[in-house]
C-alpha atoms as a PDB file:
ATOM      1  CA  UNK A   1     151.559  88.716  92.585  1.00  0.00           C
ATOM      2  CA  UNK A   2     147.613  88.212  92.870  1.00  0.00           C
ATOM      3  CA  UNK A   3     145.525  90.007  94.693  1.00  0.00           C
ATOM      4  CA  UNK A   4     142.591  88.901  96.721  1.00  0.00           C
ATOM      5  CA  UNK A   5     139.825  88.494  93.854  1.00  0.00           C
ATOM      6  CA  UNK A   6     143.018  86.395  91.790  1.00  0.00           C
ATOM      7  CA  UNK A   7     143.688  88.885  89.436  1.00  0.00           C
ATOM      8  CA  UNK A   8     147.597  89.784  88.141  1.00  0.00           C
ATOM      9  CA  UNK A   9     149.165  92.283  89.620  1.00  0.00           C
ATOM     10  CA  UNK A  10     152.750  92.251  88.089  1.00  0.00           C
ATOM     11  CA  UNK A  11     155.752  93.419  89.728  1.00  0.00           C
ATOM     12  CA  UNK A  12     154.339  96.475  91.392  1.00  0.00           C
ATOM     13  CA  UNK A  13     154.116  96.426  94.870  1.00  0.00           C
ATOM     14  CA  UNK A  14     151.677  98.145  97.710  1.00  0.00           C
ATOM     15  CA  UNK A  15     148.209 100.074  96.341  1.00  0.00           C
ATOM     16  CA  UNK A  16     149.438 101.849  93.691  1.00  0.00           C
ATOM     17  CA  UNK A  17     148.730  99.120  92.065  1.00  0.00           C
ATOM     18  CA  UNK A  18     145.268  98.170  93.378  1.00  0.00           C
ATOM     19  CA  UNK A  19     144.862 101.967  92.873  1.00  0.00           C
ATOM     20  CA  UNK A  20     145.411 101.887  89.163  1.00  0.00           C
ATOM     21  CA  UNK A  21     143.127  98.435  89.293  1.00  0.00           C
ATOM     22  CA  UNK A  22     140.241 100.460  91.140  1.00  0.00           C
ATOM     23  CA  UNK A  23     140.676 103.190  88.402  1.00  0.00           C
ATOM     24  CA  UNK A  24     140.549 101.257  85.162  1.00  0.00           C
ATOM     25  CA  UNK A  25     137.479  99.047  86.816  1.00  0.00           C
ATOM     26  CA  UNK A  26     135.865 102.523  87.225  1.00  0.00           C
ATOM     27  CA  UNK A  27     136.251 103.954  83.940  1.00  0.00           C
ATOM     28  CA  UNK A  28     135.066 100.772  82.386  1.00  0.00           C
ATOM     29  CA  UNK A  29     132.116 100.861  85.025  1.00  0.00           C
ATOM     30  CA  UNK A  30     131.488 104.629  84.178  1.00  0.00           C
ATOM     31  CA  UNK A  31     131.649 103.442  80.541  1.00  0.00           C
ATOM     32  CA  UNK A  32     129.074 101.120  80.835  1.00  0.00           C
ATOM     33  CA  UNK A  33     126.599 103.424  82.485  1.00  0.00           C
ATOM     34  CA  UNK A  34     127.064 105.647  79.514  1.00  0.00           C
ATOM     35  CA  UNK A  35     126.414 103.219  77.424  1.00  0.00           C
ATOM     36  CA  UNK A  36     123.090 102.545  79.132  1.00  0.00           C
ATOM     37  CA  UNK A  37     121.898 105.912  79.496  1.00  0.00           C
ATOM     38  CA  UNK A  38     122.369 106.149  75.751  1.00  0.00           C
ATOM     39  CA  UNK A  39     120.411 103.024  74.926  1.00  0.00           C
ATOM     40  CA  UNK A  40     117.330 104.824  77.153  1.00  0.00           C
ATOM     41  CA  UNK A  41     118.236 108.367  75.228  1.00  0.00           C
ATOM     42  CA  UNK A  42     117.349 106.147  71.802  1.00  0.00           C
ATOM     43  CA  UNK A  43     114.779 104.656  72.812  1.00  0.00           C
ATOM     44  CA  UNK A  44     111.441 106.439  73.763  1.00  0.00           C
ATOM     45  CA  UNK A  45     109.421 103.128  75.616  1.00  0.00           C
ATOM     46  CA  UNK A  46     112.739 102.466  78.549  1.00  0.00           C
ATOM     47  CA  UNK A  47     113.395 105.839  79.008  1.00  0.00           C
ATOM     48  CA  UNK A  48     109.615 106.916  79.886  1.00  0.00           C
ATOM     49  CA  UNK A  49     109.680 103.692  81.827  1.00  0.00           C
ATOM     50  CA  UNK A  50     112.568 103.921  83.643  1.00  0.00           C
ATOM     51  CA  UNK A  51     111.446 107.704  84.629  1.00  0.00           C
ATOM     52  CA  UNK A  52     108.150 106.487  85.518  1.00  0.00           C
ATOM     53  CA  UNK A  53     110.087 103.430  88.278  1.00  0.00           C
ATOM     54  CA  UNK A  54     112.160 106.628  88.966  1.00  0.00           C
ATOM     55  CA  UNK A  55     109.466 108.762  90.008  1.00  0.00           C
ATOM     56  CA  UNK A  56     107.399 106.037  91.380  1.00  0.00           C
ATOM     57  CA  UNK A  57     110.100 105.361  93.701  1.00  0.00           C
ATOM     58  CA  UNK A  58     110.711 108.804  94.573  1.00  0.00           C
ATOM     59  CA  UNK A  59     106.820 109.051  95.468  1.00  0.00           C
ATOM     60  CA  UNK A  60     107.148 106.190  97.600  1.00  0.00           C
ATOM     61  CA  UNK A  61     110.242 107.737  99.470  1.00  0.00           C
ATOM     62  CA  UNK A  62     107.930 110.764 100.183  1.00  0.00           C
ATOM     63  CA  UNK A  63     105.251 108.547 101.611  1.00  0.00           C
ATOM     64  CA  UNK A  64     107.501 106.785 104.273  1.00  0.00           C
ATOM     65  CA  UNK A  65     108.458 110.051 105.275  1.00  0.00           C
ATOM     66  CA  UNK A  66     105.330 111.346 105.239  1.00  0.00           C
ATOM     67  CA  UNK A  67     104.019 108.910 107.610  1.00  0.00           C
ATOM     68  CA  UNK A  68     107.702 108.955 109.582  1.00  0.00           C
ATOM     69  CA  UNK A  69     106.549 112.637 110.472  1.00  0.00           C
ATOM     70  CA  UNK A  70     102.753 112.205 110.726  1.00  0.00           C
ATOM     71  CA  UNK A  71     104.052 108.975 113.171  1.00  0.00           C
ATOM     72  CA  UNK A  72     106.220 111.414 115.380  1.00  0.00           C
ATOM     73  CA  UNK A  73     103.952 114.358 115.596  1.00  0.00           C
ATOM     74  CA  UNK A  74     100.909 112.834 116.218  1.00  0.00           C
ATOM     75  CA  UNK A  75      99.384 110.941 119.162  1.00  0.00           C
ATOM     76  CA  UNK A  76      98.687 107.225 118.816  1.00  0.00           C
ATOM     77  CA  UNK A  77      94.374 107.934 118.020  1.00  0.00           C
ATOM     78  CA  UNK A  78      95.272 110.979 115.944  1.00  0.00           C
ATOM     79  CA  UNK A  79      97.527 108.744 113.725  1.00  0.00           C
ATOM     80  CA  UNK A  80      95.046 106.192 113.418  1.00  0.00           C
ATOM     81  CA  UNK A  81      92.411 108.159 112.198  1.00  0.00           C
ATOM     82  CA  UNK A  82      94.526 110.024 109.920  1.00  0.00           C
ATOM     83  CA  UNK A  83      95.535 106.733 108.032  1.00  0.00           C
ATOM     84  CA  UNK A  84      92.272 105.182 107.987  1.00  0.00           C
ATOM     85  CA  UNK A  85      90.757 108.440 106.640  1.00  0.00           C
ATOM     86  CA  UNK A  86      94.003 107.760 103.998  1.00  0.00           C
ATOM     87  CA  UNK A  87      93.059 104.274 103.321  1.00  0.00           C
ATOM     88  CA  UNK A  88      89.736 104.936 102.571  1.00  0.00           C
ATOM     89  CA  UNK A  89      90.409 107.804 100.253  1.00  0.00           C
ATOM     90  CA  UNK A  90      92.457 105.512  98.343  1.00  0.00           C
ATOM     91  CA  UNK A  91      89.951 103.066  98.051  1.00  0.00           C
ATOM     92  CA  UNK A  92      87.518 105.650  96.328  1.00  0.00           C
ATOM     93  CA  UNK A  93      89.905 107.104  94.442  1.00  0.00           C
ATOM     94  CA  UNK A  94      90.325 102.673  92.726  1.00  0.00           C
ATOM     95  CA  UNK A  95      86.573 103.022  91.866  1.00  0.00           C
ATOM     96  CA  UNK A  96      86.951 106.829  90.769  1.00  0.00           C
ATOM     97  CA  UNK A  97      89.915 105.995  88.188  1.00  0.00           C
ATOM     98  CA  UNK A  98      87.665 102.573  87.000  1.00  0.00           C
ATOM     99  CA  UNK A  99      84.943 104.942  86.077  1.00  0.00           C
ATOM    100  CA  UNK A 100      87.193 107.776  84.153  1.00  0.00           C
ATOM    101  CA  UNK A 101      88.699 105.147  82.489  1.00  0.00           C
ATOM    102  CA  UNK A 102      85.334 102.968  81.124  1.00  0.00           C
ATOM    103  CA  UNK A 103      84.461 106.560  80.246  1.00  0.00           C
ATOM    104  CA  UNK A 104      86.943 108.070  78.369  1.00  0.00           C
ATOM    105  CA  UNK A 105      86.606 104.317  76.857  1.00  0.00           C
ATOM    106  CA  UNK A 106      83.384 104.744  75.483  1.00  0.00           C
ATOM    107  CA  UNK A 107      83.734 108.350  74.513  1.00  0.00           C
ATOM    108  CA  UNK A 108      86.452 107.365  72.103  1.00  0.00           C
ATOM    109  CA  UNK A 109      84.319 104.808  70.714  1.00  0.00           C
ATOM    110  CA  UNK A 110      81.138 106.977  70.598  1.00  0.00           C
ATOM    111  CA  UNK A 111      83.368 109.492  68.946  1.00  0.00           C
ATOM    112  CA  UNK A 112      84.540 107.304  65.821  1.00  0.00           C
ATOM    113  CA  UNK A 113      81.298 106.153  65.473  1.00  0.00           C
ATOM    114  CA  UNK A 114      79.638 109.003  65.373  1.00  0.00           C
ATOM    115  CA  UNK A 115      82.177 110.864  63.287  1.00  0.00           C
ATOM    116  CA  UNK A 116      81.104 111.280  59.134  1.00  0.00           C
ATOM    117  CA  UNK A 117      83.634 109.541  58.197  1.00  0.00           C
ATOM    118  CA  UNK A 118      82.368 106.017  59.315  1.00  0.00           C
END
């Protein structure tokens, strides 16, 4: 007897069998995501990354309903402003991080070639 995805189900009969099926396809499945938790346990570079999508994610989630509640509580002009005051904080905060980061650039630089041992 087959069932619908054409795999063997011998002589038992009803959904004990697809039951028994479902489970063994499930511990396998939960085996495999053990497996691949592991892999990001061992190593250091997927596991921060995989927080970091995680997180970023998460962040994201919080924005929608951020804006979900700013969209419902506040009138039409109100929401406007409030997201174009948003947009343009954003946009500073691109230059801001350009300049800490051609900074702390430089100091690092300044710093081992300044330091006695050069």
């Amino acid at each position: 007897m087959l069932n619908p995805a054409g795999i063997e189900l011998g002589n038992a009969t009803g959904n004990s069998a697809l039951c028994c099926l479902k489970t063994v396809s499930g511990a396998r499945m939960l085996g495999k995501l053990t497996s691949i938790g592991d892999g990001l346990k061992a190593d250091g570079m997927a596991g921060h990354g995989s927080m970091m999508a995680i997180f970023g994610l998460l962040g994201g989630f919080f924005a929608y309903l951020y804006q979900l509640s700013m969209g419902i509580m506040l009138t039409p002009v109100q929401y406007g402003m409030l997201f174009s005051l948003t947009s343009l904080f954003a946009i500073i905060m691109i230059a801001s991080q350009a300049i800490q980061t051609t900074l702390a650039k430089f100091t690092v630089l300044a710093k081992h070639y300044l330091s006695p041992e050069n």
